[in-house]
N, C-alpha and C. Protein backbone atom coordinates (compact mmCIF):
# COMPACT_ATOMS: atom_id res chain seq x y z
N UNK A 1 0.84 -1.19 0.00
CA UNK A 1 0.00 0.00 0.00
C UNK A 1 0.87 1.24 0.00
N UNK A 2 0.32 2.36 -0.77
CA UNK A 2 1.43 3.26 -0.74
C UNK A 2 1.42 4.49 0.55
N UNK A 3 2.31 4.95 1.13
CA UNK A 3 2.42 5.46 1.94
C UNK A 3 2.21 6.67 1.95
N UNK A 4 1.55 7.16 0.81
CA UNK A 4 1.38 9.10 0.24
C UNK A 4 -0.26 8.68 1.17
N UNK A 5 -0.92 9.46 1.62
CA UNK A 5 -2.67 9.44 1.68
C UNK A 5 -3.58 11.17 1.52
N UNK A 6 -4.30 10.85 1.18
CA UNK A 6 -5.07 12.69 0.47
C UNK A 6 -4.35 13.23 -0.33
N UNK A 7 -2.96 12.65 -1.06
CA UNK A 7 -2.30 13.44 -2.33
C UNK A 7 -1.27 14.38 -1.28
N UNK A 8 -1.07 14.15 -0.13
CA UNK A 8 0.12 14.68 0.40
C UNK A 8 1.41 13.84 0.36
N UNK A 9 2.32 14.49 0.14
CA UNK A 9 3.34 14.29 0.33
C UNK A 9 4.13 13.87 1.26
N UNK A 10 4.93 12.31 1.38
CA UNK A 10 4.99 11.79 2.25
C UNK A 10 6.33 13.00 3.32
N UNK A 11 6.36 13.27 4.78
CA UNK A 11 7.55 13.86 5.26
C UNK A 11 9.05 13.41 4.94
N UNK A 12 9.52 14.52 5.06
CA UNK A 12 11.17 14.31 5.03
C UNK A 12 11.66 14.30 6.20
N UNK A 13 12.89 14.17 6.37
CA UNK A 13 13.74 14.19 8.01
C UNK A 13 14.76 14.83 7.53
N UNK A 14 14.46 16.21 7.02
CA UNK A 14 15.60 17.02 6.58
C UNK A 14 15.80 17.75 7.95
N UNK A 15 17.41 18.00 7.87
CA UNK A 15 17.87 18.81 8.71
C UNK A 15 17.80 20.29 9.52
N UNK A 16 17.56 20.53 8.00
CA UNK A 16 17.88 21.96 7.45
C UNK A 16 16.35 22.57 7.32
N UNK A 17 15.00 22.11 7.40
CA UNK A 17 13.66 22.38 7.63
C UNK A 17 13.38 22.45 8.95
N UNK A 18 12.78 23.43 9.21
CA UNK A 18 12.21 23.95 10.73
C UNK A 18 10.91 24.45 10.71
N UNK A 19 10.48 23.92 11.11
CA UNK A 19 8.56 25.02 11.25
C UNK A 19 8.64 26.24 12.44
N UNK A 20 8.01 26.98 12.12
CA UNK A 20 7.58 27.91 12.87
C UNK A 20 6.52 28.53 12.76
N UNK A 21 6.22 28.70 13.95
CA UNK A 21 4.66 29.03 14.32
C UNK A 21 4.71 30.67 13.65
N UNK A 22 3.61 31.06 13.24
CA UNK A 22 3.66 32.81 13.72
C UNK A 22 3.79 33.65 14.53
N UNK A 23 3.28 32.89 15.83
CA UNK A 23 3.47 33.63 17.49
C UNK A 23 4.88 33.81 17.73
N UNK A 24 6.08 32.83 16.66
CA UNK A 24 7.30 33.19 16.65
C UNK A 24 8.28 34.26 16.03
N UNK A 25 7.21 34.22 15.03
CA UNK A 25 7.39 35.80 13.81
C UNK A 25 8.02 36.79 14.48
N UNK A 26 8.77 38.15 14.65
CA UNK A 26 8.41 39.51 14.76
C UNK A 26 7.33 39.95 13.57
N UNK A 27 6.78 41.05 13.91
CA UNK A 27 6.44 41.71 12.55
C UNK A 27 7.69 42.24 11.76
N UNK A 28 7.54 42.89 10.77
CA UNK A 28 8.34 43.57 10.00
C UNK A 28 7.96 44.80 9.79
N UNK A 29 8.85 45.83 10.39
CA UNK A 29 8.29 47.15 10.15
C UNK A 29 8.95 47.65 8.82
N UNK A 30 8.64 48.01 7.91
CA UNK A 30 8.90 48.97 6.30
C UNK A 30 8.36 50.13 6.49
N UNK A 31 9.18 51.39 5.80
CA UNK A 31 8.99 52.69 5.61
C UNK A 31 7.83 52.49 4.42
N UNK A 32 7.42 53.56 4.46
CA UNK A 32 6.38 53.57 3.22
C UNK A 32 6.90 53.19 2.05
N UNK A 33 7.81 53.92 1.45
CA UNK A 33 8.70 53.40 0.40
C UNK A 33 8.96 52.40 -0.15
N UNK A 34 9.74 51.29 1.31
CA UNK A 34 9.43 50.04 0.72
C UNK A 34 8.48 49.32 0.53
N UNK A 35 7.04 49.60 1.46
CA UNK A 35 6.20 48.67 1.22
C UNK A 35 5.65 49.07 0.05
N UNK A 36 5.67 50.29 -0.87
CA UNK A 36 5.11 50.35 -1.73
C UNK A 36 6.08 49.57 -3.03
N UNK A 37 7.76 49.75 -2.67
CA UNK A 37 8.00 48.64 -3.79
C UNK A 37 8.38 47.65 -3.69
N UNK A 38 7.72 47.22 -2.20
CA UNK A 38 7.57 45.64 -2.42
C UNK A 38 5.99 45.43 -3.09
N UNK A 39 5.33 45.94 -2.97
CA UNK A 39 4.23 45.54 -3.88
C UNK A 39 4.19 45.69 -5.07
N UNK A 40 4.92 46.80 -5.50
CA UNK A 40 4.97 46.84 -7.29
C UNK A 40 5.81 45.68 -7.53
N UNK A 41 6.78 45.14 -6.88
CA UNK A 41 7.67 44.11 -7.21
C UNK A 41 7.01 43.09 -7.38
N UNK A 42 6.12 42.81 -5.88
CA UNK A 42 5.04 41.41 -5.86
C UNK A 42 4.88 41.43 -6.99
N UNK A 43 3.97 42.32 -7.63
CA UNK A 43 3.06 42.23 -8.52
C UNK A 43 3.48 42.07 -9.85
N UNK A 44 4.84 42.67 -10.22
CA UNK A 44 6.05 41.96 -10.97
C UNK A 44 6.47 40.78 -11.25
N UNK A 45 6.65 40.78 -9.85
CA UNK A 45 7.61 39.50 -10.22
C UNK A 45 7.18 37.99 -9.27
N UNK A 46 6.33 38.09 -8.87
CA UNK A 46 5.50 37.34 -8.08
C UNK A 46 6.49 36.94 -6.76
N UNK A 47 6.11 35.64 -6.12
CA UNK A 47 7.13 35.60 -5.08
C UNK A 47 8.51 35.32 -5.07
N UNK A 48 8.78 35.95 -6.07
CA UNK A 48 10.43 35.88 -5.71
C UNK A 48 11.07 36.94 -4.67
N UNK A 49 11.31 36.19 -3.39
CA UNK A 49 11.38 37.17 -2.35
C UNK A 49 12.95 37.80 -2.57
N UNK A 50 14.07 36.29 -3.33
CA UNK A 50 15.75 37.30 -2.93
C UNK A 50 15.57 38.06 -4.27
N UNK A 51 14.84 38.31 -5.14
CA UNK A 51 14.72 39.47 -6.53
C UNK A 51 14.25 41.03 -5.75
N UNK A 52 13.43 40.45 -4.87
CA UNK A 52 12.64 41.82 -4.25
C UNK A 52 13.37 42.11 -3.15
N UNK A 53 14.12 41.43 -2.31
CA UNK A 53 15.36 41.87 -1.30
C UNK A 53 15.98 42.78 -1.96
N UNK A 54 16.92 42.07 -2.94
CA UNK A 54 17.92 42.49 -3.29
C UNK A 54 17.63 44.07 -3.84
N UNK A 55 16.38 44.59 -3.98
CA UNK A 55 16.12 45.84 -4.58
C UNK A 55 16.14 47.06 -3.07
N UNK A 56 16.09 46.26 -1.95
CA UNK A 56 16.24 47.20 -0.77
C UNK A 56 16.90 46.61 0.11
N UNK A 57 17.97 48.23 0.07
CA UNK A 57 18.96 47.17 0.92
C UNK A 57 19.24 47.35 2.34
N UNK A 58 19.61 46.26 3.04
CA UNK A 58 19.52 45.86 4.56
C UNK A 58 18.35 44.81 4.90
N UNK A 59 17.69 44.24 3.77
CA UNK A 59 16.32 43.29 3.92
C UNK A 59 16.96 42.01 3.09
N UNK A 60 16.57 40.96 4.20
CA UNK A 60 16.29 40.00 3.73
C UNK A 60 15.40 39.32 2.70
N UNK A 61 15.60 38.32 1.82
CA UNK A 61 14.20 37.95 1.56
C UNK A 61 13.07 37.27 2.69
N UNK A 62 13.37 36.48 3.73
CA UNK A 62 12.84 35.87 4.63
C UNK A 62 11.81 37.05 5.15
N UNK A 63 12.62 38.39 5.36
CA UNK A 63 11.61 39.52 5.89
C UNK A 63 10.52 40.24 4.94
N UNK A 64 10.77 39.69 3.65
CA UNK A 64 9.70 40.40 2.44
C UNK A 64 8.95 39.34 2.58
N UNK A 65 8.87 37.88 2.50
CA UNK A 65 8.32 37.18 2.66
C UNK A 65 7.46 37.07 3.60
N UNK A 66 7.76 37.49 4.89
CA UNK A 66 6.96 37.49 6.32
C UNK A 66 6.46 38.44 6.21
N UNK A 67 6.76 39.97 5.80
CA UNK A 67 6.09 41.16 5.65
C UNK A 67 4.56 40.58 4.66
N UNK A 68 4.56 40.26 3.90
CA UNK A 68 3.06 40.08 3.06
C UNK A 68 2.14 38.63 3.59
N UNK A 69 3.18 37.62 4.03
CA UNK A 69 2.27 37.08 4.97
C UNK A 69 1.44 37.26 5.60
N UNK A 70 2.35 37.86 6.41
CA UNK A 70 1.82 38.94 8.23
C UNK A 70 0.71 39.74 8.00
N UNK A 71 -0.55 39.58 7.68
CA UNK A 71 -1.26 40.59 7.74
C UNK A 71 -1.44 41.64 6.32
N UNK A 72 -0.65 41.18 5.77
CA UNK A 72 -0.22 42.56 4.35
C UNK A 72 -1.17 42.25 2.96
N UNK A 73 -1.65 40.40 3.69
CA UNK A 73 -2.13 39.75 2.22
C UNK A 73 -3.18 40.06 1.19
N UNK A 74 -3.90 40.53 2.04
CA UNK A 74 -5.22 41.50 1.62
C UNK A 74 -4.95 42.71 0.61
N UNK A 75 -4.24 43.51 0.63
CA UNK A 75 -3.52 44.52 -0.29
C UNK A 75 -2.88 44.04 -1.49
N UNK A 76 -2.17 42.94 -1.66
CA UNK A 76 -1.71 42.06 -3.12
C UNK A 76 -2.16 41.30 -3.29
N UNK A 77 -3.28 40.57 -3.22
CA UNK A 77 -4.13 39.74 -3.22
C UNK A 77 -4.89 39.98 -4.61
């Protein structure tokens, strides 16, 4: 019998994967500036978060990524 069930994907025991909750998040605070071109970017270039880092600098992609998560989703949606 195969070990996939509902079309999920069976787990890995990767190392290097970690979950985290949201209650673990900070928010991400952005000046107006950037949040406005992280959304023209979104909307560009879809989620490519290190394309849209790399356009402001001192940001991670991990933090552009959590920024539109967090609450932001409603606005690029």
């Amino acid at each position: 019998m195969d070990n996939c069930r509902c079309g999920k994907l069976p787990r890995t025991s990767d190392g290097d994967s970690q979950e985290v909750t949201s209650t673990e998040w900070e928010s991400v605070n952005l000046s107006e500036q950037e949040e406005d071109l992280v959304y023209r970017m979104y909307r560009l270039v879809g989620d490519r978060w290190t394309l849209i880092a790399g356009r402001i600098p001192g940001r991670k992609p991990e933090e552009i990524e959590r920024f539109l998560i967090m609450g932001h989703g409603e606005r690029f949606a």
